[in-house]
N, C-alpha and C. Protein backbone atom coordinates (compact mmCIF):
# COMPACT_ATOMS: atom_id res chain seq x y z
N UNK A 1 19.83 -25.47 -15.04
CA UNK A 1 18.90 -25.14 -13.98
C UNK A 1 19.48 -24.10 -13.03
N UNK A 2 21.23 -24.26 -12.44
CA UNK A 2 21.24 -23.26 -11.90
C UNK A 2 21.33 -21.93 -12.61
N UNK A 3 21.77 -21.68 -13.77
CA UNK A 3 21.61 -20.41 -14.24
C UNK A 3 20.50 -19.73 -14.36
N UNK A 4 19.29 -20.59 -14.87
CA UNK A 4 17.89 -20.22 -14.54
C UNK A 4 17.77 -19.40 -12.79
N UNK A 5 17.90 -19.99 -12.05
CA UNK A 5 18.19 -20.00 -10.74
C UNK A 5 18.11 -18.66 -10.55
N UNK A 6 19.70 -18.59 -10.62
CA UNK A 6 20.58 -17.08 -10.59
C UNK A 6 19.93 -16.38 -11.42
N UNK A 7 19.48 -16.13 -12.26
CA UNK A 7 18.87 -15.03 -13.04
C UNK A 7 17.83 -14.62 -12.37
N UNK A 8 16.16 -15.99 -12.67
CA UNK A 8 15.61 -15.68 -11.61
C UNK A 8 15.59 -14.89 -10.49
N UNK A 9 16.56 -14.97 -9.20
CA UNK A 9 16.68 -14.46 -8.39
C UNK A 9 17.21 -13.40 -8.21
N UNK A 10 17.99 -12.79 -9.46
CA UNK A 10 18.61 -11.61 -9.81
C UNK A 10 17.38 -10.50 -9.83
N UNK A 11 16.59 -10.96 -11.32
CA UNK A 11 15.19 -10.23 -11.63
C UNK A 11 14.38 -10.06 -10.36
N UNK A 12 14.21 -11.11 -9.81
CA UNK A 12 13.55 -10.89 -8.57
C UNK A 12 13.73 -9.73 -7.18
N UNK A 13 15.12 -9.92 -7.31
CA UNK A 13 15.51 -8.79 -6.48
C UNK A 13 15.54 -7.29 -6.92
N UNK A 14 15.82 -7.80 -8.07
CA UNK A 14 15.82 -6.06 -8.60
C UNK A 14 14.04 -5.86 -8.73
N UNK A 15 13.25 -6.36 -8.66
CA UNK A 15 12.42 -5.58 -8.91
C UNK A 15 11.27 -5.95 -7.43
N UNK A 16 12.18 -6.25 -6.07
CA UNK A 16 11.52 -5.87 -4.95
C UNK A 16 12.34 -4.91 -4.51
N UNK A 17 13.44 -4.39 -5.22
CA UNK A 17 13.93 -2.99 -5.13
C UNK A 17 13.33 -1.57 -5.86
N UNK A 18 13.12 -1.79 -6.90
CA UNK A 18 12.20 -0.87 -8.02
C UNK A 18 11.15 -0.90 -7.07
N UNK A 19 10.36 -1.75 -6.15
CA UNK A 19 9.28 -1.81 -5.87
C UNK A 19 9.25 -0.80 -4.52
N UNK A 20 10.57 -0.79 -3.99
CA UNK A 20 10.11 -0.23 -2.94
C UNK A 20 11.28 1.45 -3.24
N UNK A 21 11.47 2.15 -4.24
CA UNK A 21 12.19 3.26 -4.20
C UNK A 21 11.93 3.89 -5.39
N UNK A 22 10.42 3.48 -6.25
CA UNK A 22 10.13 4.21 -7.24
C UNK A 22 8.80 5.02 -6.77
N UNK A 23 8.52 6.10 -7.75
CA UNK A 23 7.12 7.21 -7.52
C UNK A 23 6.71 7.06 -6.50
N UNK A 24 5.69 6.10 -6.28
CA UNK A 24 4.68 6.16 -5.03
C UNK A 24 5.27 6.31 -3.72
N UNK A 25 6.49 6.15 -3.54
CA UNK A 25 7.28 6.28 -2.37
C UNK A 25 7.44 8.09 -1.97
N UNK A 26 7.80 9.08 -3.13
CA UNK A 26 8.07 9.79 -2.97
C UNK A 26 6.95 10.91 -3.68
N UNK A 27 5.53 10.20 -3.83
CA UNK A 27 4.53 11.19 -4.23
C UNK A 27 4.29 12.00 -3.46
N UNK A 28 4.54 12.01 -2.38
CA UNK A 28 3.96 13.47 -1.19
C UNK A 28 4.55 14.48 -1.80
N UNK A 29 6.04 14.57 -1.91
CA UNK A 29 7.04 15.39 -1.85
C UNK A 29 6.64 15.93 -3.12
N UNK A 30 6.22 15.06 -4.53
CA UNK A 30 5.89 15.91 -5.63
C UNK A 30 4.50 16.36 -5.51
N UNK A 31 3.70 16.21 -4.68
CA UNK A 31 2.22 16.84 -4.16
C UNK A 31 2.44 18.27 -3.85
N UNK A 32 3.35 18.42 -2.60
CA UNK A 32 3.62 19.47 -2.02
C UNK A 32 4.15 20.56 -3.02
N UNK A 33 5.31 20.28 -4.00
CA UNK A 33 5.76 20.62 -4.65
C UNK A 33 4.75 21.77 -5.90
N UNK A 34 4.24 20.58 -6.18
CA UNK A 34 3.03 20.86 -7.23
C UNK A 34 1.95 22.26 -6.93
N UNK A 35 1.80 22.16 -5.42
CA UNK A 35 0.68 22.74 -4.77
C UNK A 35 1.50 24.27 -4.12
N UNK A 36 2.76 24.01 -4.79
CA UNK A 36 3.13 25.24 -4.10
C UNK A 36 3.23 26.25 -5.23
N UNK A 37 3.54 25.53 -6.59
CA UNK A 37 3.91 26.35 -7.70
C UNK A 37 2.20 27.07 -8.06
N UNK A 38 1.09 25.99 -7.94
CA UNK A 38 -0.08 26.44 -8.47
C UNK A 38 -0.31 27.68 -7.37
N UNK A 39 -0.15 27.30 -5.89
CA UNK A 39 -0.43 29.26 -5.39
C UNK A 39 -0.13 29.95 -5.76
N UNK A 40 1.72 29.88 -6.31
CA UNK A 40 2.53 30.68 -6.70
C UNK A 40 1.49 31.84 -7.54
N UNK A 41 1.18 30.31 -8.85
CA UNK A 41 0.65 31.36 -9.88
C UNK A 41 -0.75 31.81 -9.72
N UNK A 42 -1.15 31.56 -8.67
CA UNK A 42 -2.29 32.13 -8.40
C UNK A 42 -2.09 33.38 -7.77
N UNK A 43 -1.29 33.21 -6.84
CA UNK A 43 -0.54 35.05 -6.64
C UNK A 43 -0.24 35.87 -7.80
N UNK A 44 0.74 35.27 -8.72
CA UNK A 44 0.55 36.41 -9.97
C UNK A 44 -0.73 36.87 -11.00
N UNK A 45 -1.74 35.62 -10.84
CA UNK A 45 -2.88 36.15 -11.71
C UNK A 45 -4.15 36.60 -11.18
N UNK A 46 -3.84 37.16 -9.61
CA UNK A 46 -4.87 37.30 -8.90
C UNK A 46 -5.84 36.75 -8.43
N UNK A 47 -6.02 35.42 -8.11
CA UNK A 47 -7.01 34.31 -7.59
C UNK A 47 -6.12 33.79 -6.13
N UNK A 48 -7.15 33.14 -5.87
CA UNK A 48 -6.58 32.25 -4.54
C UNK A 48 -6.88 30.84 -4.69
N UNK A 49 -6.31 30.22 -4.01
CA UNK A 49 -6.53 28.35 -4.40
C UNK A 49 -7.46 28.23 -2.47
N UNK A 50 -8.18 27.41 -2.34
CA UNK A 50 -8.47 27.03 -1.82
C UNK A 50 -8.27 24.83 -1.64
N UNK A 51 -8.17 24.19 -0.34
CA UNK A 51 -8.13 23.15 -0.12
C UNK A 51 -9.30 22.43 0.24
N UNK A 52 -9.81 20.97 0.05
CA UNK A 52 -11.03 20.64 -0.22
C UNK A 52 -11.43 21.11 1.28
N UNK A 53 -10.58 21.12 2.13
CA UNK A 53 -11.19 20.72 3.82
C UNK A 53 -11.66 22.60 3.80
N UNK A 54 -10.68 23.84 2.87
CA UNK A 54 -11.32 24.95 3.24
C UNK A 54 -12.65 25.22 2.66
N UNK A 55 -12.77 24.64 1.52
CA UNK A 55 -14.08 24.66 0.50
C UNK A 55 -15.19 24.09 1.90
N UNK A 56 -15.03 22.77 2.30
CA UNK A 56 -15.82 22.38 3.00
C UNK A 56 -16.60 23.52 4.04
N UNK A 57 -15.43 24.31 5.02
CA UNK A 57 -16.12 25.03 5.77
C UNK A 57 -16.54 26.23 5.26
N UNK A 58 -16.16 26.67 4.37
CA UNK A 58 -17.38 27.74 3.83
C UNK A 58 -18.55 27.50 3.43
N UNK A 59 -18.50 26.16 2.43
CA UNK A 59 -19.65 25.96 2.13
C UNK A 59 -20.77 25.16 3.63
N UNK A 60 -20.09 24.59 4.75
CA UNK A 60 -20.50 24.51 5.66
C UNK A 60 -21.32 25.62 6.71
N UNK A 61 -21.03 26.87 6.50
CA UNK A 61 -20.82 28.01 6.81
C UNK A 61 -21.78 28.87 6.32
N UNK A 62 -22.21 28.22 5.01
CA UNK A 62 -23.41 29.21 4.13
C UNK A 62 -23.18 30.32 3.51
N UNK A 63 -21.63 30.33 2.78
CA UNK A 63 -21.04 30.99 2.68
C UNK A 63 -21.62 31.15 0.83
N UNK A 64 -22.09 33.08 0.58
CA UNK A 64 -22.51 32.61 -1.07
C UNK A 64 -21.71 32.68 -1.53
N UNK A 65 -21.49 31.55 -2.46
CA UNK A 65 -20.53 31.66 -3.85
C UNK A 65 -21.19 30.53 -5.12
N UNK A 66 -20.64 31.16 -5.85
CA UNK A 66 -21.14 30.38 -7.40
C UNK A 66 -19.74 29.09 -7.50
N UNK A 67 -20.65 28.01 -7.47
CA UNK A 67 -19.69 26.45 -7.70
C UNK A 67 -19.85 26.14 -8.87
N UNK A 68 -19.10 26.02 -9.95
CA UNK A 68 -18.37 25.92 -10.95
C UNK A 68 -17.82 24.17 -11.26
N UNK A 69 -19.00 23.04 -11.76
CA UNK A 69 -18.16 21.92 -11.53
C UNK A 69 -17.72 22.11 -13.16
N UNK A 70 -16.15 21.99 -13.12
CA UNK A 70 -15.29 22.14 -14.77
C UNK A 70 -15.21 20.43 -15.01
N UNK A 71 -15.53 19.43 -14.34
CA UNK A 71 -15.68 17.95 -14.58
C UNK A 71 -16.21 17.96 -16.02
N UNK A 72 -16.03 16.74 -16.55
CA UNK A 72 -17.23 15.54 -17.76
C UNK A 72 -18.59 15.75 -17.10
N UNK A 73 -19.51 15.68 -18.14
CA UNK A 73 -20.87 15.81 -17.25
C UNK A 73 -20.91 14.32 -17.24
N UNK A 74 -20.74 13.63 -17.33
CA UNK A 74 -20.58 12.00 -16.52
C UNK A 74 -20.23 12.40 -15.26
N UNK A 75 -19.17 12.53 -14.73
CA UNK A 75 -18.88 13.05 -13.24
C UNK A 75 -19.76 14.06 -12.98
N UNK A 76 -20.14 14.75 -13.35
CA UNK A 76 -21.33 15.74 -12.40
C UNK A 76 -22.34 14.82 -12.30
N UNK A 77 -22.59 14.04 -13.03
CA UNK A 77 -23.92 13.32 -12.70
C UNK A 77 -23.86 12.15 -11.63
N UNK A 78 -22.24 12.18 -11.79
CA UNK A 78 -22.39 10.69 -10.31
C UNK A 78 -21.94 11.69 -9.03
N UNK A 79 -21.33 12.70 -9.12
CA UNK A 79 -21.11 13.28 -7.65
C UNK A 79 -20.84 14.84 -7.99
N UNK A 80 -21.39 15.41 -7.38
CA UNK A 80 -21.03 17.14 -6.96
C UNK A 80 -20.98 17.66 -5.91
N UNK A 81 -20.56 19.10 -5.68
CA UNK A 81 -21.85 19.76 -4.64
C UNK A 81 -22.87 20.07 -4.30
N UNK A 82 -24.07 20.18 -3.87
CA UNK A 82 -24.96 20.70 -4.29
C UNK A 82 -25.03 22.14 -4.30
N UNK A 83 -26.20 22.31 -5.34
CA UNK A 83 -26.02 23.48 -5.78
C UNK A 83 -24.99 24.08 -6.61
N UNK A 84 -24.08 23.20 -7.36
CA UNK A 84 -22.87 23.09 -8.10
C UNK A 84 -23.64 23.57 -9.72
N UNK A 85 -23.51 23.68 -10.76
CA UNK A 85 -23.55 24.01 -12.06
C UNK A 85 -22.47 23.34 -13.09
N UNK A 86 -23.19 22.72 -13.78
CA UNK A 86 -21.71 22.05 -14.63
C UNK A 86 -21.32 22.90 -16.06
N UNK A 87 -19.81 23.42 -15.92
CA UNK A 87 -19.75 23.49 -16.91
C UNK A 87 -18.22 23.01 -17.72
N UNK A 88 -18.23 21.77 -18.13
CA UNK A 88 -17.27 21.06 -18.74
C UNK A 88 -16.22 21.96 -19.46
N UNK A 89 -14.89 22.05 -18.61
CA UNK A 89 -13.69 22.22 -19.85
C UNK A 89 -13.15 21.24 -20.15
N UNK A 90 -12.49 21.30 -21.05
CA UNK A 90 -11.26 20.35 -21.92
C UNK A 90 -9.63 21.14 -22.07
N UNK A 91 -8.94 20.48 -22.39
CA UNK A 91 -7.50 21.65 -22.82
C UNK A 91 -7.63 22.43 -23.80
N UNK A 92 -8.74 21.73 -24.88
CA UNK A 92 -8.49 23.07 -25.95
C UNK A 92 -9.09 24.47 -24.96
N UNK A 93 -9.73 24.32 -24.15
CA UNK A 93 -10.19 25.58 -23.61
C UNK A 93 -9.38 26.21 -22.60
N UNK A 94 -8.33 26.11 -23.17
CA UNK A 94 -7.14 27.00 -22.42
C UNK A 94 -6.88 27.85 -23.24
N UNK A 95 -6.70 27.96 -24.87
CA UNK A 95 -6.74 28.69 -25.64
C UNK A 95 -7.50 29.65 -25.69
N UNK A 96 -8.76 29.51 -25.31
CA UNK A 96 -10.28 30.74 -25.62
C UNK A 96 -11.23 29.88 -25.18
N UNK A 97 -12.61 30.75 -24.80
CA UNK A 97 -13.89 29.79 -25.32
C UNK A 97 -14.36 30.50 -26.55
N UNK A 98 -15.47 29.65 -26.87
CA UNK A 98 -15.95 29.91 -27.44
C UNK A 98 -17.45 30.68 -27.47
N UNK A 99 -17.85 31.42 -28.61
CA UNK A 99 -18.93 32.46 -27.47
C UNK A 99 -20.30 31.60 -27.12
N UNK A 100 -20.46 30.31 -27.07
CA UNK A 100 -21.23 29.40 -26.72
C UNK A 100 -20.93 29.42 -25.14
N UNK A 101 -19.58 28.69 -24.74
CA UNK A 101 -19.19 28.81 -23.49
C UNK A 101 -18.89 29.94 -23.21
N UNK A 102 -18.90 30.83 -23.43
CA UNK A 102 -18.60 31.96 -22.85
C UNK A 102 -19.65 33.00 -21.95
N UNK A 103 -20.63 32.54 -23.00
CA UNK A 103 -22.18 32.60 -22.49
C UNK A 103 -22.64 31.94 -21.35
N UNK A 104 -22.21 30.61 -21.05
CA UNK A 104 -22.57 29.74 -20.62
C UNK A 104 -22.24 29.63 -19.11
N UNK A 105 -20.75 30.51 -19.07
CA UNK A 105 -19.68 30.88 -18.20
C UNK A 105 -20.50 31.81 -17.80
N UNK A 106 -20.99 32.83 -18.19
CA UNK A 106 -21.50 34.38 -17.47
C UNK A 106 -22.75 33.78 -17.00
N UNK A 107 -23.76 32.87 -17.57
CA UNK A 107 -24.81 32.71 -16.97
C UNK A 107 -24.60 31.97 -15.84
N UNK A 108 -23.76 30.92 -16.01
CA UNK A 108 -23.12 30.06 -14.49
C UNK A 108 -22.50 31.27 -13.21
N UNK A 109 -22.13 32.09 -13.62
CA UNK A 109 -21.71 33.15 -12.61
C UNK A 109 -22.74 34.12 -12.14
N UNK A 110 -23.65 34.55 -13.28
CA UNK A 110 -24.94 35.21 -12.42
C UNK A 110 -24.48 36.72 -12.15
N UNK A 111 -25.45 37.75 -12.17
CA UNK A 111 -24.87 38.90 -12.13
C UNK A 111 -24.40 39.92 -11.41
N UNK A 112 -23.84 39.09 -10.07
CA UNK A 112 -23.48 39.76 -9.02
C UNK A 112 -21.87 39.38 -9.39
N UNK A 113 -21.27 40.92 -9.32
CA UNK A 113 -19.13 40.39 -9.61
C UNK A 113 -18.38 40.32 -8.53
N UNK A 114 -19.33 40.74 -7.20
CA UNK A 114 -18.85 40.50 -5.94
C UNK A 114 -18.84 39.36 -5.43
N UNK A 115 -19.73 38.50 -6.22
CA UNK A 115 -20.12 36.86 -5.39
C UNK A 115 -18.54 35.94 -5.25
N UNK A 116 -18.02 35.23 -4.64
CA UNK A 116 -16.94 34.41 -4.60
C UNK A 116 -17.37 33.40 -5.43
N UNK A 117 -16.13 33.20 -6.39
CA UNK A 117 -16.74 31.88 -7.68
C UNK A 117 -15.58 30.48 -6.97
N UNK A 118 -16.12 29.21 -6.76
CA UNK A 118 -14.81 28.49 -6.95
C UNK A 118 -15.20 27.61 -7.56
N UNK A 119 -14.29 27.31 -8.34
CA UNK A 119 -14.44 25.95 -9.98
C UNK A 119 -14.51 24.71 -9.21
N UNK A 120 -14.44 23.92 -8.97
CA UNK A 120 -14.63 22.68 -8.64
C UNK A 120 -13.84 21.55 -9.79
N UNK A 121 -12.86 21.00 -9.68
CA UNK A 121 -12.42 19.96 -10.91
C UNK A 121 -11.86 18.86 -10.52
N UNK A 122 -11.41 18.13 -11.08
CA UNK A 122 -10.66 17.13 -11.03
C UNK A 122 -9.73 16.73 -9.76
N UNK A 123 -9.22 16.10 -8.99
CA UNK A 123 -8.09 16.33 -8.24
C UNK A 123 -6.88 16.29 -9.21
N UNK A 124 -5.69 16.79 -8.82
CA UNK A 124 -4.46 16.89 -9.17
C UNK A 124 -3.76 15.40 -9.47
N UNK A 125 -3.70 14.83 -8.62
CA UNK A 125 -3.14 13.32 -8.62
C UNK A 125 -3.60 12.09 -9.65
């Protein structure tokens, strides 16, 4: 019984230690991290990232731009923006589209190349 004991209380401790000095403790720091590399490369490929609170005041603002939801059309159907357009990627569509979506892409954008486009997707986390 006491070895039970001691073990017990061994496991136990180690894992109200794991509990308090693994991931979730230090997710900000890989948030920040994350969010700095994606501007990065948004500086080299010519786009800008926007944050939900800046999206908010433009589109608060009446600001035109074409909204782009890249969600499951399951998620477009339980929440969007309005006035949003769905058009579902996946990873294979990092490779190419296809000239289905591609079509699908130019008609979601509309034929003004001056309009501001922002995609709308997933959060990061």
């Amino acid at each position: 019984m006491r070895l039970f004991k001691k073990v017990f209380t061994n496991f136990l401790r180690t894992w109200i230690l794991l509990m308090f000095t693994t991931l979730p403790v230090h997710a900000g720091e890989d948030e920040k991290i994350w969010w700095e590399q994606a501007e990065n490369q948004a500086v080299q490929d010519g786009y800008s990232l926007i944050t939900t609170e800046g999206l908010y005041a433009r589109y608060s603002k009446g600001s035109d731009m074409a909204v782009i939801d890249t969600r499951f059309a399951y998620e477009f159907a339980h929440s969007t923006m309005p006035g949003a357009r769905s058009l579902p990627f996946d990873l294979s569509d990092r490779f190419g589209l296809s000239p289905e979506k591609r079509q699908a892409m130019l008609d979601a954008l509309g034929p003004d190349k001056h309009r501001r486009v922002v995609f709308f997707c997933r959060d990061f986390r």
